[in-house]
N, C-alpha and C. Protein backbone atom coordinates (compact mmCIF):
# COMPACT_ATOMS: atom_id res chain seq x y z
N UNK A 1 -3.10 20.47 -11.13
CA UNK A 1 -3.42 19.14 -10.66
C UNK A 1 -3.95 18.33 -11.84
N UNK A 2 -3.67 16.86 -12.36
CA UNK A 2 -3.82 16.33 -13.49
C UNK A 2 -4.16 14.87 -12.70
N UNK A 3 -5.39 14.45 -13.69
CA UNK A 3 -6.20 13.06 -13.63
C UNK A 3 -5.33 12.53 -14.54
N UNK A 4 -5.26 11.56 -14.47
CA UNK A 4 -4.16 10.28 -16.16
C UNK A 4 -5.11 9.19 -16.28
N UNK A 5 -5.47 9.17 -17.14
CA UNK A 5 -6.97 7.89 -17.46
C UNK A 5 -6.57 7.31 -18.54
N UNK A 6 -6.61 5.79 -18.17
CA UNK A 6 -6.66 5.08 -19.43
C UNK A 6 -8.11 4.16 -19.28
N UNK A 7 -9.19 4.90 -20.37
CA UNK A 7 -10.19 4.48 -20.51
C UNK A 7 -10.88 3.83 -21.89
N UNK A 8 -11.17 3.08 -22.29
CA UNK A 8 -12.05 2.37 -23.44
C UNK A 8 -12.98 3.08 -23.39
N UNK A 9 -14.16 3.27 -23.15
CA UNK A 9 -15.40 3.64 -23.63
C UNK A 9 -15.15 5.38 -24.01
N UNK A 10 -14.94 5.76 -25.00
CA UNK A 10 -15.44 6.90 -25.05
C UNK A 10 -16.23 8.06 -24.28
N UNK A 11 -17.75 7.41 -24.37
CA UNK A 11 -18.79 8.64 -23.45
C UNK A 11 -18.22 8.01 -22.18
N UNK A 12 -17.77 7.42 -21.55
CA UNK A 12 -17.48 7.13 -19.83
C UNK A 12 -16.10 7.89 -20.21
N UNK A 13 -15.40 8.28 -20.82
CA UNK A 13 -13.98 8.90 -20.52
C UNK A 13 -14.53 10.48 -20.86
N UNK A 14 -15.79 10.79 -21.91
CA UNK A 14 -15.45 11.90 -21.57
C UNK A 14 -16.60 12.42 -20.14
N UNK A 15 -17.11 11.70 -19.81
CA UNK A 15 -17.97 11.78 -18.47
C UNK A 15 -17.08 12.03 -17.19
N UNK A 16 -15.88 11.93 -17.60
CA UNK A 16 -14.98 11.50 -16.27
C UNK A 16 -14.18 13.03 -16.65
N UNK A 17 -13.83 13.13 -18.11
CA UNK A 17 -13.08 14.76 -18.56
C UNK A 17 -14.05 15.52 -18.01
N UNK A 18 -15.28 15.92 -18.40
CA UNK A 18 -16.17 16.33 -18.08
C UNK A 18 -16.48 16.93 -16.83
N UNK A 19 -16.21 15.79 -15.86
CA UNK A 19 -16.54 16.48 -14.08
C UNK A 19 -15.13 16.33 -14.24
N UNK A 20 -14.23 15.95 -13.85
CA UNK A 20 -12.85 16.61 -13.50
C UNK A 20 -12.70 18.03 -14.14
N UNK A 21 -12.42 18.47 -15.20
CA UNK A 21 -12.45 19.76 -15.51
C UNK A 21 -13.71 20.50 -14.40
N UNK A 22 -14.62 20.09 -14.28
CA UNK A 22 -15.84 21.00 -13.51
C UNK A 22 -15.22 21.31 -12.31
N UNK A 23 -13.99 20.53 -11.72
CA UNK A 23 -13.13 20.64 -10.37
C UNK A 23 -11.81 21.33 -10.80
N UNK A 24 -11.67 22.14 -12.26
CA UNK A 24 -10.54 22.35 -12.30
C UNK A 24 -9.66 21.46 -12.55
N UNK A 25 -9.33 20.27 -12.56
CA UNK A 25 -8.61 19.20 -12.29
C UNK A 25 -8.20 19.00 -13.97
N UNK A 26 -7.16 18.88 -14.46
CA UNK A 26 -6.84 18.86 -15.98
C UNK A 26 -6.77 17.42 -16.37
N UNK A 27 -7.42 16.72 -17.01
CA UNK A 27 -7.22 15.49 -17.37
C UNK A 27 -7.23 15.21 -18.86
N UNK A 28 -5.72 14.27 -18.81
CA UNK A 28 -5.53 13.36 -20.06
C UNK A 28 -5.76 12.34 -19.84
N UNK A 29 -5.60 11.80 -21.33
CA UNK A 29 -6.45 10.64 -21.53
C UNK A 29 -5.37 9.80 -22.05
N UNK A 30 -5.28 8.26 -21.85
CA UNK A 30 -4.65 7.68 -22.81
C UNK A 30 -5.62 6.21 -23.16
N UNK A 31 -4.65 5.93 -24.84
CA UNK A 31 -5.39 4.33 -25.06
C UNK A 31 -4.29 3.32 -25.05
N UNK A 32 -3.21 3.34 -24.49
CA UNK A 32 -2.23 2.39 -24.34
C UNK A 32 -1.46 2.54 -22.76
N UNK A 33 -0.60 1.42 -22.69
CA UNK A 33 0.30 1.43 -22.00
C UNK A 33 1.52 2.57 -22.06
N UNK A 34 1.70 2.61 -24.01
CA UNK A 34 2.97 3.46 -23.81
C UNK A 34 2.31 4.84 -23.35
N UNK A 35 1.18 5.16 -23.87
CA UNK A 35 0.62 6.44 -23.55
C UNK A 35 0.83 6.90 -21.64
N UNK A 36 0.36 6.19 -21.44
CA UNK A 36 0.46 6.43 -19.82
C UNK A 36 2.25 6.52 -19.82
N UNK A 37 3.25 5.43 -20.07
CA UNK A 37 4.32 5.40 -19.72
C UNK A 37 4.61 7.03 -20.40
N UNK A 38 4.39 7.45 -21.20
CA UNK A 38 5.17 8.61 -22.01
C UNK A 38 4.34 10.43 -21.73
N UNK A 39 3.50 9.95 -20.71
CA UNK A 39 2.86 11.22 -20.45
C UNK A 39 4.07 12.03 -19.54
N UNK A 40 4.24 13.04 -20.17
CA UNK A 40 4.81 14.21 -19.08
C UNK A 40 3.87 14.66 -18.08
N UNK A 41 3.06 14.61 -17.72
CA UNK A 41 1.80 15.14 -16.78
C UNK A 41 2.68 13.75 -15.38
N UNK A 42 1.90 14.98 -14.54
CA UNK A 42 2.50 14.76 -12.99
C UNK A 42 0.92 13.83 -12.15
N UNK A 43 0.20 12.65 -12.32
CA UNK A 43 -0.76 13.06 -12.22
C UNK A 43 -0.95 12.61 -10.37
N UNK A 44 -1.99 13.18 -9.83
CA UNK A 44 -2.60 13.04 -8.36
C UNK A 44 -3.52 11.63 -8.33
N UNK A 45 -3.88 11.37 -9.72
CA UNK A 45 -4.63 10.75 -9.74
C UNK A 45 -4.57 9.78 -10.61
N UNK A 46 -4.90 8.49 -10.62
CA UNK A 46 -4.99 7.23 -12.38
C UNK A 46 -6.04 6.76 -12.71
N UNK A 47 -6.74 6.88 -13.27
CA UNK A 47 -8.02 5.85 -13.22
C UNK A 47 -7.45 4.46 -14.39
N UNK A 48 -7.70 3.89 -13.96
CA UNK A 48 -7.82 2.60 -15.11
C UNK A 48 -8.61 1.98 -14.98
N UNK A 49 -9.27 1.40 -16.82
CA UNK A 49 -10.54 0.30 -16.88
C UNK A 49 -9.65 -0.82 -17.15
N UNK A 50 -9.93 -1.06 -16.47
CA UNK A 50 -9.57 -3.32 -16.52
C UNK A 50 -9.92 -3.59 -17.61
N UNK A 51 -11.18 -3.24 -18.07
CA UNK A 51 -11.68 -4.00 -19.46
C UNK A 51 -11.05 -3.39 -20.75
N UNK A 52 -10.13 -2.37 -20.82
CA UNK A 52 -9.68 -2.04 -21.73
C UNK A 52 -9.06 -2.36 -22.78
N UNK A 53 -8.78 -2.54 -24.20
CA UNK A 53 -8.34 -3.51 -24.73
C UNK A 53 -7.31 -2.66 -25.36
N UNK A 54 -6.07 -2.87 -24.76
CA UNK A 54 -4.87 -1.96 -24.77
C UNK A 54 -4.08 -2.95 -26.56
N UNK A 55 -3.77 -2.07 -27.46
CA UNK A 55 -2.65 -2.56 -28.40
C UNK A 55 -1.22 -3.10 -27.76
N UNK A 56 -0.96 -2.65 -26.43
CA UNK A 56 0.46 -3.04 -26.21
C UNK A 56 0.51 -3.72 -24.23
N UNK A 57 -0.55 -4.63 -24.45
CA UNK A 57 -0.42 -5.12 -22.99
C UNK A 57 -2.09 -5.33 -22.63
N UNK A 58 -1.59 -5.66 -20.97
CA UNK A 58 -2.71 -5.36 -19.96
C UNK A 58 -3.25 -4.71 -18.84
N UNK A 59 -4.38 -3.90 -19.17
CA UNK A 59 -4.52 -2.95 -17.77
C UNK A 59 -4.24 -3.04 -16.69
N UNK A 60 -4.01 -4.16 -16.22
CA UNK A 60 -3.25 -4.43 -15.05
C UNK A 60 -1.99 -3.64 -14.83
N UNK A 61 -1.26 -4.03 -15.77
CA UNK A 61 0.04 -3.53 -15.78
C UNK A 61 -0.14 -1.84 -15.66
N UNK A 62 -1.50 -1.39 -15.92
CA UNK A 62 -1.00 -0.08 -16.26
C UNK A 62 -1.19 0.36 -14.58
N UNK A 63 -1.86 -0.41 -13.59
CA UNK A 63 -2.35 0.35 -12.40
C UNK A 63 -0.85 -0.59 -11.77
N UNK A 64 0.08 -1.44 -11.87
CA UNK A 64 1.68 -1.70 -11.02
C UNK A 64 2.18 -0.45 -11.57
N UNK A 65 2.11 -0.19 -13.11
CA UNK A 65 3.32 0.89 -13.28
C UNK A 65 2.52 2.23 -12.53
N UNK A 66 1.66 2.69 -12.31
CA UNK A 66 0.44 3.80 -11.72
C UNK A 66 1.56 3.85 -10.16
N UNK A 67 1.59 2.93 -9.57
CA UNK A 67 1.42 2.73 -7.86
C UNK A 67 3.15 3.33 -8.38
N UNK A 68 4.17 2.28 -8.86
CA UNK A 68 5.66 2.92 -8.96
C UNK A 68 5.42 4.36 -9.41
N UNK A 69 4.96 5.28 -9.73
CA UNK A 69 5.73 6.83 -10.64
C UNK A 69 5.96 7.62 -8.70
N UNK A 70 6.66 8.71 -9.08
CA UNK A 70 6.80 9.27 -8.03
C UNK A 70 6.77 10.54 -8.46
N UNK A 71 5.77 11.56 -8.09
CA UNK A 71 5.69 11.10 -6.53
C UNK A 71 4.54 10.34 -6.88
N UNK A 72 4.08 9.17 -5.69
CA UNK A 72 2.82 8.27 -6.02
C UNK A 72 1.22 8.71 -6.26
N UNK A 73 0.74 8.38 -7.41
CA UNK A 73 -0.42 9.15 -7.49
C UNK A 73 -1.90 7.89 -6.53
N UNK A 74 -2.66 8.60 -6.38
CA UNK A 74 -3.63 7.67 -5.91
C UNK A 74 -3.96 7.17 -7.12
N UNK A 75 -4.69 5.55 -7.07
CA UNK A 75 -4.76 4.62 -8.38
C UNK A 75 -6.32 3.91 -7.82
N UNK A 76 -7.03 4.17 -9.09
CA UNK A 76 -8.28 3.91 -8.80
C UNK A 76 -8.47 3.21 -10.25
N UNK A 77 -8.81 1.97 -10.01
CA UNK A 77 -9.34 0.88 -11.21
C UNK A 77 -10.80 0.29 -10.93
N UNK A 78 -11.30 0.18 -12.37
CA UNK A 78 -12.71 0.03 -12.52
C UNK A 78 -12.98 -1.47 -13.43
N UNK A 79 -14.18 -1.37 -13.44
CA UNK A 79 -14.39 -2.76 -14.29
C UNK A 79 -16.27 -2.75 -13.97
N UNK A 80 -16.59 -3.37 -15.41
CA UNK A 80 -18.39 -3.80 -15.04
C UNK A 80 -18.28 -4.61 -14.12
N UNK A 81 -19.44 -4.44 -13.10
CA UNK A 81 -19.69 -5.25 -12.01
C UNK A 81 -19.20 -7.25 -12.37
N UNK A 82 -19.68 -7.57 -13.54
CA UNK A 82 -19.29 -8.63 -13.42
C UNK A 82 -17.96 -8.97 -13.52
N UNK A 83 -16.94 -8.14 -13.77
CA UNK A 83 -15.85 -8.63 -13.79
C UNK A 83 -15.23 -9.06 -12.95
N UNK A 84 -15.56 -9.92 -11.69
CA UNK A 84 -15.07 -10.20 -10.22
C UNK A 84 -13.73 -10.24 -10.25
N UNK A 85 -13.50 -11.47 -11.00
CA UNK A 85 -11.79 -11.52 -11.42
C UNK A 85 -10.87 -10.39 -11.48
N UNK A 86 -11.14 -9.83 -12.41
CA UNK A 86 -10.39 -8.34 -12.77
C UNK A 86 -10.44 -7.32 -11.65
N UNK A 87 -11.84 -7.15 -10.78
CA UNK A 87 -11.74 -5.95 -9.71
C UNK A 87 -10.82 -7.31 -9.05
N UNK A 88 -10.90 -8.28 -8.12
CA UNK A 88 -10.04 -9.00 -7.32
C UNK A 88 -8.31 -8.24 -7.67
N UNK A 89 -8.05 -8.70 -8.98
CA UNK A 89 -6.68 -8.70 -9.20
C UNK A 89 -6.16 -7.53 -9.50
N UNK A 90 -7.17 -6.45 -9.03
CA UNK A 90 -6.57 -4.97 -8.97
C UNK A 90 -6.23 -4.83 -7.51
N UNK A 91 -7.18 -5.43 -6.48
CA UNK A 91 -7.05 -5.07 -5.16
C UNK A 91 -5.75 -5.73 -5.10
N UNK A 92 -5.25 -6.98 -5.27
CA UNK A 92 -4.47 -7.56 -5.06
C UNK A 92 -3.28 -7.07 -5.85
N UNK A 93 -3.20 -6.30 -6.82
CA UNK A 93 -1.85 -5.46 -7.31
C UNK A 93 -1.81 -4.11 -6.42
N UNK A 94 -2.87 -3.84 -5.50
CA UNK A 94 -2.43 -2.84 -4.87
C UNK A 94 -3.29 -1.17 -5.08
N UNK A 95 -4.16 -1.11 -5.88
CA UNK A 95 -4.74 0.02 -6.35
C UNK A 95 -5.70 0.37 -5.05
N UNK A 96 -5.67 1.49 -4.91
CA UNK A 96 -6.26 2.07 -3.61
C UNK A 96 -7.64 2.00 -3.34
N UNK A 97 -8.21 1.70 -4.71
CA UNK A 97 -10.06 1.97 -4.88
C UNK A 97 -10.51 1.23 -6.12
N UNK A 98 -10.79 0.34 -5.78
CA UNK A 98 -11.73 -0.73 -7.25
C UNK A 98 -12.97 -1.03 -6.70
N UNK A 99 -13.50 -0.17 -8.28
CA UNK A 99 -15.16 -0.27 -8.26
C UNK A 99 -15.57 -0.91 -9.57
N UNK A 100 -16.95 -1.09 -9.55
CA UNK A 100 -17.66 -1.24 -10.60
C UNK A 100 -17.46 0.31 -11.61
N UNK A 101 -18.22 -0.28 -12.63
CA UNK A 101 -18.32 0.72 -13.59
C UNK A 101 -19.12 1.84 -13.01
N UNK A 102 -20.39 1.37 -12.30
CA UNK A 102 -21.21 2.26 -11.73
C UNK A 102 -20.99 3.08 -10.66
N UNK A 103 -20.48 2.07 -9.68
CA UNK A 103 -19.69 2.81 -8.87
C UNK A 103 -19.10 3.97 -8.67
N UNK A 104 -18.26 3.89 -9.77
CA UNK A 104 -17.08 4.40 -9.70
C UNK A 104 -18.47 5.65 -10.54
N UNK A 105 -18.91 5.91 -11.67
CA UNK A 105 -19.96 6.64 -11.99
C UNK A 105 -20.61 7.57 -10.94
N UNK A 106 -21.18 6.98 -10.02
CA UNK A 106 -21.69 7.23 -9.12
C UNK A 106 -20.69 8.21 -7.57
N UNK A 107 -19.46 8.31 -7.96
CA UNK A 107 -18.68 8.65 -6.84
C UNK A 107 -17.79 9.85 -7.77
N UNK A 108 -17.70 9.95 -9.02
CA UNK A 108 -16.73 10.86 -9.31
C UNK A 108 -16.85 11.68 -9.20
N UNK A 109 -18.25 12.17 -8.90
CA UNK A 109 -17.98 14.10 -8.02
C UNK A 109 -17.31 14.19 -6.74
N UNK A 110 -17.75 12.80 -6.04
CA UNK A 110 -17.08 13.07 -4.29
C UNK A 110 -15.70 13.48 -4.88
N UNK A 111 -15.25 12.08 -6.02
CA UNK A 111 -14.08 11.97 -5.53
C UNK A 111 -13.09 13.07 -6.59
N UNK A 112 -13.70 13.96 -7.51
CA UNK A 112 -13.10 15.03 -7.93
C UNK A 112 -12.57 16.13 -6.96
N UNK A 113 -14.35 16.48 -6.34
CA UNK A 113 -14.32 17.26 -5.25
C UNK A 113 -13.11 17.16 -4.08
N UNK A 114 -13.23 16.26 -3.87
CA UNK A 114 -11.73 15.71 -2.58
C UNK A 114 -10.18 15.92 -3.28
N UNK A 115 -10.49 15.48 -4.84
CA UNK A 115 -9.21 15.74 -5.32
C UNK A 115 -9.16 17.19 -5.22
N UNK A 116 -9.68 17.86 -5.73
CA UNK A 116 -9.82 19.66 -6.08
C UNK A 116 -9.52 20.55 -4.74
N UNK A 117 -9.60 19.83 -3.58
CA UNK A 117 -9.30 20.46 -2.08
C UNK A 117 -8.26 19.84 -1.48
N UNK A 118 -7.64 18.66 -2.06
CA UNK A 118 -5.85 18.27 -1.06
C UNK A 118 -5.34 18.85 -1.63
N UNK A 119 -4.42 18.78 -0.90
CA UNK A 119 -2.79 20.08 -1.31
C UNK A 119 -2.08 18.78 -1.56
């Protein structure tokens, strides 16, 4: 079972490697668009930061192309609380779960844990 993260901050990406591995859960990492497009990994899961400052695009794009792969992984996008704009225009591309930075901090054991027990 594989997490696919495209994260900016460093210590928050490896905070997120960190408890996913603690669930078993294998997670890569990417810092672009093509990265995500060119991963062979199957993943259950996407996280994307909105605030990311991608060389070849915008995080946005990376949680439309997230929702198309098949089979569909669940797509969970983040952003600092103030970014209203950016969480808005994730809900509205469709991503299953947009939180704050903290939030989302604050939930990744549930939501490892839940990943680590669906089939």
């Amino acid at each position: 079972m594989t997490t696919l993260a495209l994260v900016a901050d460093l210590m928050f990406g490896s905070k997120i490697a960190a408890t996913a591995r603690a669930h078993g859960i294998d997670y890569r990492g990417a810092r672009s668009l093509e990265g995500l497009r060119t991963s062979t990994a199957v993943p259950r899961l996407v996280l994307v930061d909105l605030e990311a400052e991608l060389p070849d695009g915008d995080p946005l794009d990376a949680v439309t192309e997230a929702l198309e792969r098949e089979p569909r992984p669940r797509v969970i996008a983040f952003a600092g609380h103030l970014q209203v704009e950016r969480l808005e225009q994730a809900r509205r591309a469709g991503a299953d779960l947009v939180l704050s930075r903290g939030g989302l901090a604050g939930r990744l054991e549930a939501i490892f844990a839940e990943l680590a027990t669906s089939t």
